[in-house]
Protein backbone atom coordinates (compact mmCIF):
# COMPACT_ATOMS: atom_id res chain seq x y z
CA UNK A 1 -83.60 109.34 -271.25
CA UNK A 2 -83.40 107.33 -268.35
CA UNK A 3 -85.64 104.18 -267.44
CA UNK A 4 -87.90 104.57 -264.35
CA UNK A 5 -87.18 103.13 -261.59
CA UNK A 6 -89.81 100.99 -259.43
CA UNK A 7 -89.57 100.01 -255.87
CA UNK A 8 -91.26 96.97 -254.94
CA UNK A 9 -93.17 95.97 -251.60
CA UNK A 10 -91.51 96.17 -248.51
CA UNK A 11 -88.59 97.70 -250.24
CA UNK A 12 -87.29 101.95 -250.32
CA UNK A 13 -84.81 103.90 -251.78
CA UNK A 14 -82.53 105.85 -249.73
CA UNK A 15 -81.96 109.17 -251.77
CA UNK A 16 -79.37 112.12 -250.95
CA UNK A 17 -80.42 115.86 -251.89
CA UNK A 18 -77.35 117.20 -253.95
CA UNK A 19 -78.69 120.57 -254.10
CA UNK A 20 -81.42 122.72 -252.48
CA UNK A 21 -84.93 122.39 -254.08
CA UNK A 22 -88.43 122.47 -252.97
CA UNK A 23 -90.32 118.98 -252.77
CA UNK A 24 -93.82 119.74 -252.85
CA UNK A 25 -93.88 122.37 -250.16
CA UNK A 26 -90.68 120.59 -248.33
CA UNK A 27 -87.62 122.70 -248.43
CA UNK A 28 -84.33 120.33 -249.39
CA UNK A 29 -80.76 120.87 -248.65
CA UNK A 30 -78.12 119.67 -249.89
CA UNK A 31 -76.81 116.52 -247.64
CA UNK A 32 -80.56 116.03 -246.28
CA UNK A 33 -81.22 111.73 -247.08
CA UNK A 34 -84.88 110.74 -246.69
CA UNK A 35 -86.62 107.12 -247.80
CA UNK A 36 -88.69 106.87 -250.87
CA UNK A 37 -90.83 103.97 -249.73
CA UNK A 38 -92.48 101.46 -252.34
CA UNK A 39 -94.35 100.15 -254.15
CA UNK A 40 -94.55 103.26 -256.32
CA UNK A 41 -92.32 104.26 -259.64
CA UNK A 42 -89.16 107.02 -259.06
CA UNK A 43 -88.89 109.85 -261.25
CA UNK A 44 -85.39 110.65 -260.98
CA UNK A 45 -84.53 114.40 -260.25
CA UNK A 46 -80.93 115.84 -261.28
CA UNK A 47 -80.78 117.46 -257.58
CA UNK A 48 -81.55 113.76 -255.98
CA UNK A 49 -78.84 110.57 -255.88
CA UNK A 50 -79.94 107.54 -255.19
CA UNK A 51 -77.42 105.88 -251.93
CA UNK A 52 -78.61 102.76 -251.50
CA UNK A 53 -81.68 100.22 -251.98
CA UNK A 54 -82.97 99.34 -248.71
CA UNK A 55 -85.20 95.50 -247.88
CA UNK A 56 -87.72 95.71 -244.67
CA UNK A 57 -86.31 93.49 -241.97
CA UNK A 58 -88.59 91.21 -239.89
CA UNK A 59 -89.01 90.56 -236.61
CA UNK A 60 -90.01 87.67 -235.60
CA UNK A 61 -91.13 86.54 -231.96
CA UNK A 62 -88.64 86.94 -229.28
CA UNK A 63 -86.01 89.05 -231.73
CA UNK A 64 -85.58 92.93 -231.19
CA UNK A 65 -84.08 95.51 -233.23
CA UNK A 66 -81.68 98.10 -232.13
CA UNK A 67 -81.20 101.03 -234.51
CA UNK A 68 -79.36 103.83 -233.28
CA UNK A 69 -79.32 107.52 -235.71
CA UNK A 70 -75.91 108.53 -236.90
CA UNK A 71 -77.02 112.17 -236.84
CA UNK A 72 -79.99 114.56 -236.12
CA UNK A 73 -82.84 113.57 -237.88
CA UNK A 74 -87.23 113.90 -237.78
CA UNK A 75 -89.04 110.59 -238.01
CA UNK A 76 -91.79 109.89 -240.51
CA UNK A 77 -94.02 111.49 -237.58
CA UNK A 78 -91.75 114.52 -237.63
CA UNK A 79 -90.07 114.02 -234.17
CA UNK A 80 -86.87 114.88 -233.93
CA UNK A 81 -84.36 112.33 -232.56
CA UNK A 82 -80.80 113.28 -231.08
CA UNK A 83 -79.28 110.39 -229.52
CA UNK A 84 -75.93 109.65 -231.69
């Protein structure tokens, strides 16, 4: 068995779906990635890889950030963006 894994404050887990499943009531597919945002404790899932561990950047007064999405994707508002 497998330890749990926790993810602290103002850290996430970047997880890939493997293989379809539901997630309580939202449909996965396979190559969908999504951010498991902490602090809370991952239960693995067989269907679900984790990619990466990901640290909140700050910005500070006079600094910007420019991200820019590598593929369609929805927000954690569920907008869609499509500028790649």
């Amino acid at each position: 068995m497998a330890k749990l894994k926790v993810v602290k404050k103002d850290q996430a887990f970047r997880l890939q779906c493997l293989d379809d499943f539901d997630d309580n009531g939202k449909n996965r597919i396979a190559g969908d990635e999504w951010l498991f945002c902490g602090p809370k404790t991952y239960h693995p899932r067989k269907e679900v890889e984790i990619v990466s561990t990901e640290k909140a950047v700050t910005i500070n007064p006079n600094e910007a950030l420019k991200v820019k999405a590598t593929r369609e994707m929805k927000d954690h508002k569920g907008m869609f963006s499509y500028n790649f």
